[in-house]
PDB file of N, CA and C in Angstrom:
ATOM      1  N   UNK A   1      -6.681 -30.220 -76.657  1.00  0.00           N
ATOM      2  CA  UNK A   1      -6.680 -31.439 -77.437  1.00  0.00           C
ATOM      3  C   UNK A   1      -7.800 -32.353 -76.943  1.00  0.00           C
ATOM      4  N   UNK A   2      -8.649 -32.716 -77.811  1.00  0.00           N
ATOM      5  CA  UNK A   2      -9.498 -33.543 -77.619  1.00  0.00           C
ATOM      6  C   UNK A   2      -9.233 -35.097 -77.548  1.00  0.00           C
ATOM      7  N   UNK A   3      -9.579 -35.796 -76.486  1.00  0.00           N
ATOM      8  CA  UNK A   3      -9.243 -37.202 -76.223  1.00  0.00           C
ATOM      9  C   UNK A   3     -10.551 -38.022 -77.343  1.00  0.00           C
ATOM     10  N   UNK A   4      -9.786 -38.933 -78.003  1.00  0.00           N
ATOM     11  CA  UNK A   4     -10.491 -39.503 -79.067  1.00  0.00           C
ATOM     12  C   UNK A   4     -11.722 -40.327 -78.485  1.00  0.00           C
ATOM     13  N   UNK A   5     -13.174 -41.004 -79.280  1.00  0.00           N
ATOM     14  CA  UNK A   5     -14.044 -42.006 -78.387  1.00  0.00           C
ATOM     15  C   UNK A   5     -13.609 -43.081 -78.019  1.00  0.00           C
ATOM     16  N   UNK A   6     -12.523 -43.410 -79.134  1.00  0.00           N
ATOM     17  CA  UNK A   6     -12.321 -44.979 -78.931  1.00  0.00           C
ATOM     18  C   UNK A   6     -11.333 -45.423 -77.641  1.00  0.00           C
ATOM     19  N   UNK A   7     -10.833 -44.193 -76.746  1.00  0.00           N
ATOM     20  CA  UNK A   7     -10.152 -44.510 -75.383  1.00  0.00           C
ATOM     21  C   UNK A   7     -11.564 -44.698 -74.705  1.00  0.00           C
ATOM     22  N   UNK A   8     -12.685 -43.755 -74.728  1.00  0.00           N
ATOM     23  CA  UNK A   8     -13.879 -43.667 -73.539  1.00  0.00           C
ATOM     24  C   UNK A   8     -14.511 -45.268 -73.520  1.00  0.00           C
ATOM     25  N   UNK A   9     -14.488 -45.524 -75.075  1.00  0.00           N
ATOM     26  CA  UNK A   9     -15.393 -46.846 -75.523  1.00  0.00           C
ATOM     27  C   UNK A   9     -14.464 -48.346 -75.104  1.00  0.00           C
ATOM     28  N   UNK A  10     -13.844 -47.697 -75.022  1.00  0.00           N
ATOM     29  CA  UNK A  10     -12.126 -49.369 -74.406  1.00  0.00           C
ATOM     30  C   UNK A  10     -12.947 -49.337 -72.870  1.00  0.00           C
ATOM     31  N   UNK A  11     -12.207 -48.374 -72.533  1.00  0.00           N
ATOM     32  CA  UNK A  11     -12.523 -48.102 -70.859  1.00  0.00           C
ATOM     33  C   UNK A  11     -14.118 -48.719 -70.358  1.00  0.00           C
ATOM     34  N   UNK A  12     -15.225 -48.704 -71.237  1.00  0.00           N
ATOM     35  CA  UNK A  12     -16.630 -48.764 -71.152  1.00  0.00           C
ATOM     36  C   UNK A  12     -16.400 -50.299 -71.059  1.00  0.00           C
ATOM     37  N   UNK A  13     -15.602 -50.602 -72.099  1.00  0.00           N
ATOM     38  CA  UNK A  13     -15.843 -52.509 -72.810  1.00  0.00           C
ATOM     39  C   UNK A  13     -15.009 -53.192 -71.264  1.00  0.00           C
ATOM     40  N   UNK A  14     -13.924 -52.401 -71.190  1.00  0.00           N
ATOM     41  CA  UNK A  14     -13.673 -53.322 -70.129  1.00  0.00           C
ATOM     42  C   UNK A  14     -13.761 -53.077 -68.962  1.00  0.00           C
ATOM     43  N   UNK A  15     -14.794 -51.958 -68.337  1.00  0.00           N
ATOM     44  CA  UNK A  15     -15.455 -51.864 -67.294  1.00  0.00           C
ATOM     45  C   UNK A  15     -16.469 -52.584 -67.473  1.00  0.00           C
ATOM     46  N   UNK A  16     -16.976 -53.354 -68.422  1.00  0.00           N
ATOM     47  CA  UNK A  16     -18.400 -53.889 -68.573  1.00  0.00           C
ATOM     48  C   UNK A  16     -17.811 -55.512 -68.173  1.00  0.00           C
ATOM     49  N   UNK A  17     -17.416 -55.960 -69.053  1.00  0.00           N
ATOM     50  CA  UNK A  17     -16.605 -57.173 -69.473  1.00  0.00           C
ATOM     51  C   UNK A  17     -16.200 -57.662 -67.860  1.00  0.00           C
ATOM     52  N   UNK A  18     -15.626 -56.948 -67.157  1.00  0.00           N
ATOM     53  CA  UNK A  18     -15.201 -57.215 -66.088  1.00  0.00           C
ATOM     54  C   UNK A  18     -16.454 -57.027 -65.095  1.00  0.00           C
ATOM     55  N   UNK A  19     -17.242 -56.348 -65.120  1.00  0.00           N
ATOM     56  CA  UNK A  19     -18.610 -56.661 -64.254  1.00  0.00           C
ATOM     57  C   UNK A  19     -19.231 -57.779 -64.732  1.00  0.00           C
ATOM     58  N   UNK A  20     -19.437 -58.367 -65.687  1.00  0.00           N
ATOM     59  CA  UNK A  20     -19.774 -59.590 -66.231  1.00  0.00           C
ATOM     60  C   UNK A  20     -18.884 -60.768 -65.757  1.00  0.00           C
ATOM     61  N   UNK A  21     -17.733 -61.127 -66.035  1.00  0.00           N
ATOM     62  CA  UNK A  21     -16.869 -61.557 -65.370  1.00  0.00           C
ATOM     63  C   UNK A  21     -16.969 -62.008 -63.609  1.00  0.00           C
ATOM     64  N   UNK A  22     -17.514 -60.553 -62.821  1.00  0.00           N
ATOM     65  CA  UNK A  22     -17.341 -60.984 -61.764  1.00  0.00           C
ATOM     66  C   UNK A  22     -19.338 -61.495 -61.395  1.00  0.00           C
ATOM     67  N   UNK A  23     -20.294 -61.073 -62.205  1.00  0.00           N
ATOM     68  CA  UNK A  23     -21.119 -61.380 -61.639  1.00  0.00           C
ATOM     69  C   UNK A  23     -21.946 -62.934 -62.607  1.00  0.00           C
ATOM     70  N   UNK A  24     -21.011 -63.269 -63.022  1.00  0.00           N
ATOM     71  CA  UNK A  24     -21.009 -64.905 -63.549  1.00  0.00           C
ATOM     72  C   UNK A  24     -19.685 -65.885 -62.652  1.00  0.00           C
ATOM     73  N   UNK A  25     -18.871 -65.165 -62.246  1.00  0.00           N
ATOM     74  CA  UNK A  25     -18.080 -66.455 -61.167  1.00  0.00           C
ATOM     75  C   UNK A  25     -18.256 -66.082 -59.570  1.00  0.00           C
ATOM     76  N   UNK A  26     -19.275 -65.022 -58.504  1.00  0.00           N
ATOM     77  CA  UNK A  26     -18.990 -64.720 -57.542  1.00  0.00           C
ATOM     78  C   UNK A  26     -20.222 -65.587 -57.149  1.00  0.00           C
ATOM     79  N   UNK A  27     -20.121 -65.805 -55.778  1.00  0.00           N
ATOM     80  CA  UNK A  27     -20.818 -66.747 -54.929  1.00  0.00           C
ATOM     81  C   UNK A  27     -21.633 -66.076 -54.125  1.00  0.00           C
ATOM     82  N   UNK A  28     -20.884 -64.457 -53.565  1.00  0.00           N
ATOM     83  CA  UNK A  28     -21.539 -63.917 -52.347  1.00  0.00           C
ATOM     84  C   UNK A  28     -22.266 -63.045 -53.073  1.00  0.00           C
ATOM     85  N   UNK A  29     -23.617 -62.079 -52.638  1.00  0.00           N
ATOM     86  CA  UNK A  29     -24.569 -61.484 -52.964  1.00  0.00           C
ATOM     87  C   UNK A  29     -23.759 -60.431 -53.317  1.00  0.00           C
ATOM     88  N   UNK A  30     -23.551 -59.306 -52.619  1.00  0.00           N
ATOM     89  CA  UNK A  30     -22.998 -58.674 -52.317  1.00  0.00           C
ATOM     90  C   UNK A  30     -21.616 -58.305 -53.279  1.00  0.00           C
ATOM     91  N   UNK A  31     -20.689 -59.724 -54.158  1.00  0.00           N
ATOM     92  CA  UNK A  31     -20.171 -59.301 -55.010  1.00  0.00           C
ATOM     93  C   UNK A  31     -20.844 -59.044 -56.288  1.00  0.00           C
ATOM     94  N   UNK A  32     -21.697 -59.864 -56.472  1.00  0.00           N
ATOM     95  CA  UNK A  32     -22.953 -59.913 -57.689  1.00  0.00           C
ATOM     96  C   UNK A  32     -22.861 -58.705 -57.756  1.00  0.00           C
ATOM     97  N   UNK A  33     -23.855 -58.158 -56.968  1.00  0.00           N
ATOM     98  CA  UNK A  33     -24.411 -56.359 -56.722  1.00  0.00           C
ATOM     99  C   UNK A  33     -23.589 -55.497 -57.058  1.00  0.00           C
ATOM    100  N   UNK A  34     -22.013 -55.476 -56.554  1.00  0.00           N
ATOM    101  CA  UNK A  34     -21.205 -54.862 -57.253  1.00  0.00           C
ATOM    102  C   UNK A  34     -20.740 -54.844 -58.828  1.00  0.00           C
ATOM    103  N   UNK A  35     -20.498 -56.337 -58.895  1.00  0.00           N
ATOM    104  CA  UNK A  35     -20.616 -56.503 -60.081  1.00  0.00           C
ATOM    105  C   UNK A  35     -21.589 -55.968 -61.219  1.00  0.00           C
ATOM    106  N   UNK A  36     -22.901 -56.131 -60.829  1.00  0.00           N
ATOM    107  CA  UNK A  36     -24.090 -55.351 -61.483  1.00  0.00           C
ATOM    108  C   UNK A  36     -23.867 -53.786 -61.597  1.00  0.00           C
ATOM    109  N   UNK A  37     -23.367 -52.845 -60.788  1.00  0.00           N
ATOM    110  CA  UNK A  37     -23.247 -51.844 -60.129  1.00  0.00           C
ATOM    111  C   UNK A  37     -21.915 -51.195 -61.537  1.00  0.00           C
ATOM    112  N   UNK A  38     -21.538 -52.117 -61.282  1.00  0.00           N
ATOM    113  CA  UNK A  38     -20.169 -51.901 -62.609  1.00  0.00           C
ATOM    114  C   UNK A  38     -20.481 -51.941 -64.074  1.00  0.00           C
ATOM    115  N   UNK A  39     -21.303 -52.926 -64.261  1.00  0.00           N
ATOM    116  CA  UNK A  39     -21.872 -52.845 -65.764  1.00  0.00           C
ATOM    117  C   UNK A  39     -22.706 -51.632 -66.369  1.00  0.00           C
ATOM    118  N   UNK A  40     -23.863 -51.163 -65.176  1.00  0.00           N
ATOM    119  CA  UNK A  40     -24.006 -50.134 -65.264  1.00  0.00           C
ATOM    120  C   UNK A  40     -23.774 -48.873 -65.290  1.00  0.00           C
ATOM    121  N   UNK A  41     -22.442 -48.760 -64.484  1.00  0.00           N
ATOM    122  CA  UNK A  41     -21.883 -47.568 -64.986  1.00  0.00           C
ATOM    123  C   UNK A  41     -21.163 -47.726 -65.983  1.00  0.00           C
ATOM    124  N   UNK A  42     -20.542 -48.925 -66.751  1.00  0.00           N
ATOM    125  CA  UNK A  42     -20.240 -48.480 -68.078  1.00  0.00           C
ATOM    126  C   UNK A  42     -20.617 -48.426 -69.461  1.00  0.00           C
ATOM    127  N   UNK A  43     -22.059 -49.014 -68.944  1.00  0.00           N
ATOM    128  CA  UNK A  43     -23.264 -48.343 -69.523  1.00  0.00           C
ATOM    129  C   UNK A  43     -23.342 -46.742 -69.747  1.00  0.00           C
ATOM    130  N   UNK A  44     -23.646 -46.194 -69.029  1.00  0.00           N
ATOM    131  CA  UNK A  44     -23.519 -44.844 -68.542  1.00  0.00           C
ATOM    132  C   UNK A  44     -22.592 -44.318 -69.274  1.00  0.00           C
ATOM    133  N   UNK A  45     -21.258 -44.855 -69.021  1.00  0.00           N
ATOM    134  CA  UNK A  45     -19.871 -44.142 -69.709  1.00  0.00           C
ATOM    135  C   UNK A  45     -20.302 -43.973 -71.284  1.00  0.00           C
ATOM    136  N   UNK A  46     -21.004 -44.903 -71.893  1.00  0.00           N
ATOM    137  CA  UNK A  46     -20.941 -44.834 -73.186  1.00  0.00           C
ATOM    138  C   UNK A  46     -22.540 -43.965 -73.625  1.00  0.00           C
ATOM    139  N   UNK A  47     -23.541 -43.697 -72.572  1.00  0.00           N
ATOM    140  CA  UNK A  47     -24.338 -42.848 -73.131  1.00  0.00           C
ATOM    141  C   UNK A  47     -23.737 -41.235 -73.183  1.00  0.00           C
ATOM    142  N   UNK A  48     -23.207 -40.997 -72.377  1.00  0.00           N
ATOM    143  CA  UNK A  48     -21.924 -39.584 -72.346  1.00  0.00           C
ATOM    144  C   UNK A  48     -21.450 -39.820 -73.117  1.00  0.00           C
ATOM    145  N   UNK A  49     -20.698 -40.648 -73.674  1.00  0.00           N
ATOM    146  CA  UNK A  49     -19.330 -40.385 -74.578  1.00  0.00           C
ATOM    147  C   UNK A  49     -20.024 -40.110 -76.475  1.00  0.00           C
ATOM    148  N   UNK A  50     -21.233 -41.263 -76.495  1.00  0.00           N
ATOM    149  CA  UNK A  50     -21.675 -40.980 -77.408  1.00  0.00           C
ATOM    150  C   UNK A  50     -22.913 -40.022 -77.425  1.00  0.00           C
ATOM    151  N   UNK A  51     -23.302 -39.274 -76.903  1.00  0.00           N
ATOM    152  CA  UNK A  51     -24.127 -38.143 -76.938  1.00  0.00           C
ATOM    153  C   UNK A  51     -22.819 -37.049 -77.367  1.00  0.00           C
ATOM    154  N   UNK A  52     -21.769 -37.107 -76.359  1.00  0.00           N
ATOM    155  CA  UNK A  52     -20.981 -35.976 -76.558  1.00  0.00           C
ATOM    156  C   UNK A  52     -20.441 -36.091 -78.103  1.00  0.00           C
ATOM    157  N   UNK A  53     -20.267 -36.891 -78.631  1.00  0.00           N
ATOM    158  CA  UNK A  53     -19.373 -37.113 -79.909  1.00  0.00           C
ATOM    159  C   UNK A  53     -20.798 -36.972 -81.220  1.00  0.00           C
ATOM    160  N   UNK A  54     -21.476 -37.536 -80.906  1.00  0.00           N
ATOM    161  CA  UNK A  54     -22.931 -37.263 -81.954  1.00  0.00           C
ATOM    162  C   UNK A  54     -23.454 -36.268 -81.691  1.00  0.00           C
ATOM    163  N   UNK A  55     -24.126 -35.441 -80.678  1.00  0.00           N
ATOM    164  CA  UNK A  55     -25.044 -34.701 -80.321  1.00  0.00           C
ATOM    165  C   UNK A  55     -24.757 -33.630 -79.635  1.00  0.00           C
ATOM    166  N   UNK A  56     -22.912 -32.697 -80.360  1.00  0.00           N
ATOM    167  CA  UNK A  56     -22.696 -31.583 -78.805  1.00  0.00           C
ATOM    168  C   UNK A  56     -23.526 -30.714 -78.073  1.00  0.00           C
ATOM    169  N   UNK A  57     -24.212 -30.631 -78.669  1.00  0.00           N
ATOM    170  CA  UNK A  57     -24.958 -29.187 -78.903  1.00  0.00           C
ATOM    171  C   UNK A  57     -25.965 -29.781 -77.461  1.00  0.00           C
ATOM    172  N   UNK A  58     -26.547 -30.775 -77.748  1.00  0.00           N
ATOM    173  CA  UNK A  58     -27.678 -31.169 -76.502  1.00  0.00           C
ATOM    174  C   UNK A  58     -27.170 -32.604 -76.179  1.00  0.00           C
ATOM    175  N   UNK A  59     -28.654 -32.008 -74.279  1.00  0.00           N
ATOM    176  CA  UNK A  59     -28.101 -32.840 -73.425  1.00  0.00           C
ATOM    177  C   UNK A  59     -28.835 -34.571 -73.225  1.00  0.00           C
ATOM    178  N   UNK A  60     -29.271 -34.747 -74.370  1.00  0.00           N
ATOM    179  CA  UNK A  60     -30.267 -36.107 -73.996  1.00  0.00           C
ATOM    180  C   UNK A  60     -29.262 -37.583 -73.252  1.00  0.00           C
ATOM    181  N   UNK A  61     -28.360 -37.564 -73.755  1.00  0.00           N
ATOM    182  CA  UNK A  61     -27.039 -38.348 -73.060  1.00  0.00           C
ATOM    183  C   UNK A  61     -26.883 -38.151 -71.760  1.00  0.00           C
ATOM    184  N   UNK A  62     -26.514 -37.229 -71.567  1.00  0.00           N
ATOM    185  CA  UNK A  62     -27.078 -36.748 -69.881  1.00  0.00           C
ATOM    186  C   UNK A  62     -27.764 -37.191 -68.866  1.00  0.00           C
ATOM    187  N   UNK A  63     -28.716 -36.566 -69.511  1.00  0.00           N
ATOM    188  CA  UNK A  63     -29.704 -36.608 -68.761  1.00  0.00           C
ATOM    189  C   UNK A  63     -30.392 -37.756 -68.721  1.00  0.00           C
ATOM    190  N   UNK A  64     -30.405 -38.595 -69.561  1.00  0.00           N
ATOM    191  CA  UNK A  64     -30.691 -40.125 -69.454  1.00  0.00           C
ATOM    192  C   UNK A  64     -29.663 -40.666 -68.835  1.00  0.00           C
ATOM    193  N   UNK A  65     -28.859 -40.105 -68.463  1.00  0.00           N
ATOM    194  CA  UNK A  65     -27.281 -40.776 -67.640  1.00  0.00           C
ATOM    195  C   UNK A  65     -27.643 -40.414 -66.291  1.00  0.00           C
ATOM    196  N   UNK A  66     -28.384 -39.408 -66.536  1.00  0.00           N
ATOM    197  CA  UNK A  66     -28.515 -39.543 -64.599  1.00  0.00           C
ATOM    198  C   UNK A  66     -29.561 -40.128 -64.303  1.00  0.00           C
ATOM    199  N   UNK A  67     -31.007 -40.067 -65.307  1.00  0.00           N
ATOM    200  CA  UNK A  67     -32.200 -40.748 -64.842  1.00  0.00           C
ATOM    201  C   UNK A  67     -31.528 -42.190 -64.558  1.00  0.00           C
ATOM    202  N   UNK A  68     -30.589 -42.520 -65.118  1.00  0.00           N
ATOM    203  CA  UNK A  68     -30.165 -44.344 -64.919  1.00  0.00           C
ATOM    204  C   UNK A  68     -28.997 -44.394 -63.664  1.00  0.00           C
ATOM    205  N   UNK A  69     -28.702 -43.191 -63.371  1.00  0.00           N
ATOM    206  CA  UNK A  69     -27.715 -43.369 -61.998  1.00  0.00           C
ATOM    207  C   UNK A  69     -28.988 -43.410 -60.567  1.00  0.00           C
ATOM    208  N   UNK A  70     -30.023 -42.787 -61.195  1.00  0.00           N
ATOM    209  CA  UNK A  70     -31.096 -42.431 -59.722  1.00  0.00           C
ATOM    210  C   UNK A  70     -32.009 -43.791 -59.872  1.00  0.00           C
ATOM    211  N   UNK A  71     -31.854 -44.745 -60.963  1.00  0.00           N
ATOM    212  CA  UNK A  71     -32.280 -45.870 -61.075  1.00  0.00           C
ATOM    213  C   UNK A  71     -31.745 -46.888 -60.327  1.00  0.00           C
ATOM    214  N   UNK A  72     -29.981 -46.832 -60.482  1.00  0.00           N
ATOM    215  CA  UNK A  72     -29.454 -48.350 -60.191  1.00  0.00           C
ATOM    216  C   UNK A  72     -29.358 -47.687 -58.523  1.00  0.00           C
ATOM    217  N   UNK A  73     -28.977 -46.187 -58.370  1.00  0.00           N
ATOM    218  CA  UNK A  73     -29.125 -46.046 -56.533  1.00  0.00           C
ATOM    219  C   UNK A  73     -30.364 -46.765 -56.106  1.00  0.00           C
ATOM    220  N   UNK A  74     -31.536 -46.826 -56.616  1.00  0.00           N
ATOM    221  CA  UNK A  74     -32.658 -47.097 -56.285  1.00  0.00           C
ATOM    222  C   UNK A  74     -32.768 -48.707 -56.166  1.00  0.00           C
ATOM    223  N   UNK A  75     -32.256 -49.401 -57.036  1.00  0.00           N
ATOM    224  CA  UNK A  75     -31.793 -50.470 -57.472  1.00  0.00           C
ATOM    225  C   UNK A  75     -31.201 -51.438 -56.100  1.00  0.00           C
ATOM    226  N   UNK A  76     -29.800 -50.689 -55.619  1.00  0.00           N
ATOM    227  CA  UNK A  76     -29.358 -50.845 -55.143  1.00  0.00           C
ATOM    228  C   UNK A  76     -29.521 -50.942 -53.692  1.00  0.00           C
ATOM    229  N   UNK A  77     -30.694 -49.996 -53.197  1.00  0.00           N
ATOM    230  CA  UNK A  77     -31.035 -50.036 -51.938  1.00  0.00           C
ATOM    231  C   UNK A  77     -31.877 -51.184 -51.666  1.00  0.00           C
ATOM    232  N   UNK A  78     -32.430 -51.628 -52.761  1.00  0.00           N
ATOM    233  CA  UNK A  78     -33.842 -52.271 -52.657  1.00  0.00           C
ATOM    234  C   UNK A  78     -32.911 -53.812 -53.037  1.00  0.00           C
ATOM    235  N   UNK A  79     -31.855 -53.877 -53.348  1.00  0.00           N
ATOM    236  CA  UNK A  79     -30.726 -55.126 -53.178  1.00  0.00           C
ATOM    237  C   UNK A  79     -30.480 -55.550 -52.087  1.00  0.00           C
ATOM    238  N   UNK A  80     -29.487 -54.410 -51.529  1.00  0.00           N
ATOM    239  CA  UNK A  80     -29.186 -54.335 -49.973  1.00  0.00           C
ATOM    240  C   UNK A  80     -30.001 -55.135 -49.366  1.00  0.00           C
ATOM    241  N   UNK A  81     -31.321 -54.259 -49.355  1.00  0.00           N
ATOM    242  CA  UNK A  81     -32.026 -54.593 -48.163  1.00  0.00           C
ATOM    243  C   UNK A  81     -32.948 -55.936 -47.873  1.00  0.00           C
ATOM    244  N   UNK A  82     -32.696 -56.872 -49.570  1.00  0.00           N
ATOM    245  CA  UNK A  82     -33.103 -57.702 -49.934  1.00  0.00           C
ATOM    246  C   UNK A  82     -32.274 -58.845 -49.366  1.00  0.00           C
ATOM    247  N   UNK A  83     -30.786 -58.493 -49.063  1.00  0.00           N
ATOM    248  CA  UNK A  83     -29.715 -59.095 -48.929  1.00  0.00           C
ATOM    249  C   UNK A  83     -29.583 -59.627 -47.403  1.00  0.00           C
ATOM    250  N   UNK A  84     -30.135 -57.790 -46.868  1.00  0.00           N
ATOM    251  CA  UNK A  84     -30.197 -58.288 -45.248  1.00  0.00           C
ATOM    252  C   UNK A  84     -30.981 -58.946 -44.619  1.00  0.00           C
ATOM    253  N   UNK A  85     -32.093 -59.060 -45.465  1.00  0.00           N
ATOM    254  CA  UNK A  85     -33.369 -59.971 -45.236  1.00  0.00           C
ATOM    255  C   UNK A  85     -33.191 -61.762 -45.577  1.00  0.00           C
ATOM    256  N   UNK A  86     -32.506 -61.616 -46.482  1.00  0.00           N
ATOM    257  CA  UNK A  86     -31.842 -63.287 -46.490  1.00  0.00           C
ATOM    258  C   UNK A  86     -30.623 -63.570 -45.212  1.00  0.00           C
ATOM    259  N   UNK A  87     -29.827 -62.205 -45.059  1.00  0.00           N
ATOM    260  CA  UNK A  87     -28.796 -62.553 -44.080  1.00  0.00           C
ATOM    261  C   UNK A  87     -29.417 -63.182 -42.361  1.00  0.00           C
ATOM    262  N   UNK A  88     -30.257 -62.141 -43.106  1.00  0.00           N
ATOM    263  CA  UNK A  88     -31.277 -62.398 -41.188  1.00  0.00           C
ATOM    264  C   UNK A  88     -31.841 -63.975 -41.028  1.00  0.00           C
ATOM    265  N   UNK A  89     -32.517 -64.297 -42.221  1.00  0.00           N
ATOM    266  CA  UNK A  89     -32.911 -65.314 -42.175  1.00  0.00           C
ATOM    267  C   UNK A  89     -32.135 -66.910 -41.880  1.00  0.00           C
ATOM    268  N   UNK A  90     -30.909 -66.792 -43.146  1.00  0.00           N
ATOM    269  CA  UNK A  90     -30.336 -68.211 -43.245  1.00  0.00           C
ATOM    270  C   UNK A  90     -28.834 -67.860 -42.974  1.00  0.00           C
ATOM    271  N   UNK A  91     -28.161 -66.371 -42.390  1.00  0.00           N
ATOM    272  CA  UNK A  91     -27.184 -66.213 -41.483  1.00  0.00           C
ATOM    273  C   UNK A  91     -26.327 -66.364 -42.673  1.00  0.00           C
ATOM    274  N   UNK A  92     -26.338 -66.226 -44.242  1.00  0.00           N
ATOM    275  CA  UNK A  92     -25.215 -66.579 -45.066  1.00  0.00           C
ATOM    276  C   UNK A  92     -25.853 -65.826 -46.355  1.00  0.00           C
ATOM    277  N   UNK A  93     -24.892 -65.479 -47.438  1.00  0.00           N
ATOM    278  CA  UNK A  93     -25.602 -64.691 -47.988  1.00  0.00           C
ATOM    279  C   UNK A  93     -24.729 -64.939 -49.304  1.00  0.00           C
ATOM    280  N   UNK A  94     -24.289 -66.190 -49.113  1.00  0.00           N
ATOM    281  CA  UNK A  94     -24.117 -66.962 -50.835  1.00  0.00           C
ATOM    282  C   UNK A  94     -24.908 -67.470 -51.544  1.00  0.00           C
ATOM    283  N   UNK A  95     -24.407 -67.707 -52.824  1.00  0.00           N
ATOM    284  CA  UNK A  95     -25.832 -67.916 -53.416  1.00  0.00           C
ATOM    285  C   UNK A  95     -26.411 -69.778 -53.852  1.00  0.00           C
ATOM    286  N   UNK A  96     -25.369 -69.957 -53.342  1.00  0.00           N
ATOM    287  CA  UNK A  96     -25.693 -71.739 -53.350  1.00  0.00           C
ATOM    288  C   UNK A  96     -26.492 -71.578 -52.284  1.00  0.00           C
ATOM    289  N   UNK A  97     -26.165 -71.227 -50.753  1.00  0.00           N
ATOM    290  CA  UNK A  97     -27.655 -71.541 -50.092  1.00  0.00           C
ATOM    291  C   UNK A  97     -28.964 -70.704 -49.853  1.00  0.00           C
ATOM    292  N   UNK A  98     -29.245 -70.201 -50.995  1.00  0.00           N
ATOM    293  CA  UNK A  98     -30.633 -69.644 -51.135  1.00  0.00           C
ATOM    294  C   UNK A  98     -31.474 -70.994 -51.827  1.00  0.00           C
ATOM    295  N   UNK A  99     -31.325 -71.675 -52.112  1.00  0.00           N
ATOM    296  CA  UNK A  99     -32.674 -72.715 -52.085  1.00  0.00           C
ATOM    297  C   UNK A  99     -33.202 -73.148 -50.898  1.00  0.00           C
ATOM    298  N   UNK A 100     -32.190 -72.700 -49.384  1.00  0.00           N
ATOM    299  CA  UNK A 100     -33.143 -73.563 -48.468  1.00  0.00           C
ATOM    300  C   UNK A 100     -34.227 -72.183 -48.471  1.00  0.00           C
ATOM    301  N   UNK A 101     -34.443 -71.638 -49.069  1.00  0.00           N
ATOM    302  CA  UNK A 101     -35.268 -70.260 -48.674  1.00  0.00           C
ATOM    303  C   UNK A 101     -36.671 -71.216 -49.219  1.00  0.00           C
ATOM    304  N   UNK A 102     -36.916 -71.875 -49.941  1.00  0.00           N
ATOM    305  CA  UNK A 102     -37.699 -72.324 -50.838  1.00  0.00           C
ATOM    306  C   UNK A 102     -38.804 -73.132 -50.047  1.00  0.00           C
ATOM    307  N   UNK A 103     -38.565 -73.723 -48.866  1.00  0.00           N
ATOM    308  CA  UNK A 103     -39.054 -74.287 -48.492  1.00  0.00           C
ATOM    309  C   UNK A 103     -39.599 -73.573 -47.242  1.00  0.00           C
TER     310      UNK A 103
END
């Protein structure tokens, strides 16, 4: 039995919805990033679900699903390490005090 799109496409909306959610009310870097981290994969969820349901036969869904997973890893390191470089600096890594960076 085949599971219908419109469970994959719920699951997508409110894996998205809720990364939005957290990276419009979080303070610390670090939840942002996750937050970001979440939208994108349910991004992802919905290039699979709709390749598989339009296009069985081939893999362009795919494979653009992983070129964008080796993206946000990439993404993600280059966050991190962006993160530890503010931590080092101003010892806090919310985002109200990144303006003293400015000066």
């Amino acid at each position: 039995m085949e599971i219908p799109m419109i469970y994959y496409v719920v699951v997508s909306t409110v894996m998205f919805f809720a990364g939005v959610y957290g990276f419009v009310t979080r303070k610390n870097l670090l939840a942002i990033l996750i937050s970001l981290e979440l939208m994108l994969n349910a991004v992802d969820i919905n290039f699979v679900v709709f390749n598989r349901y339009l296009f069985p036969q081939q893999l362009e869904g795919f494979s653009f699903t992983l070129f964008a997973v080796a993206i946000a890893a990439a993404e993600t390191a280059i966050a991190i390490a962006i993160i530890i470089n503010i931590y080092r600096n101003i010892r806090n890594i919310k985002v109200d005090d990144l303006d003293k960076m400015k000066y």
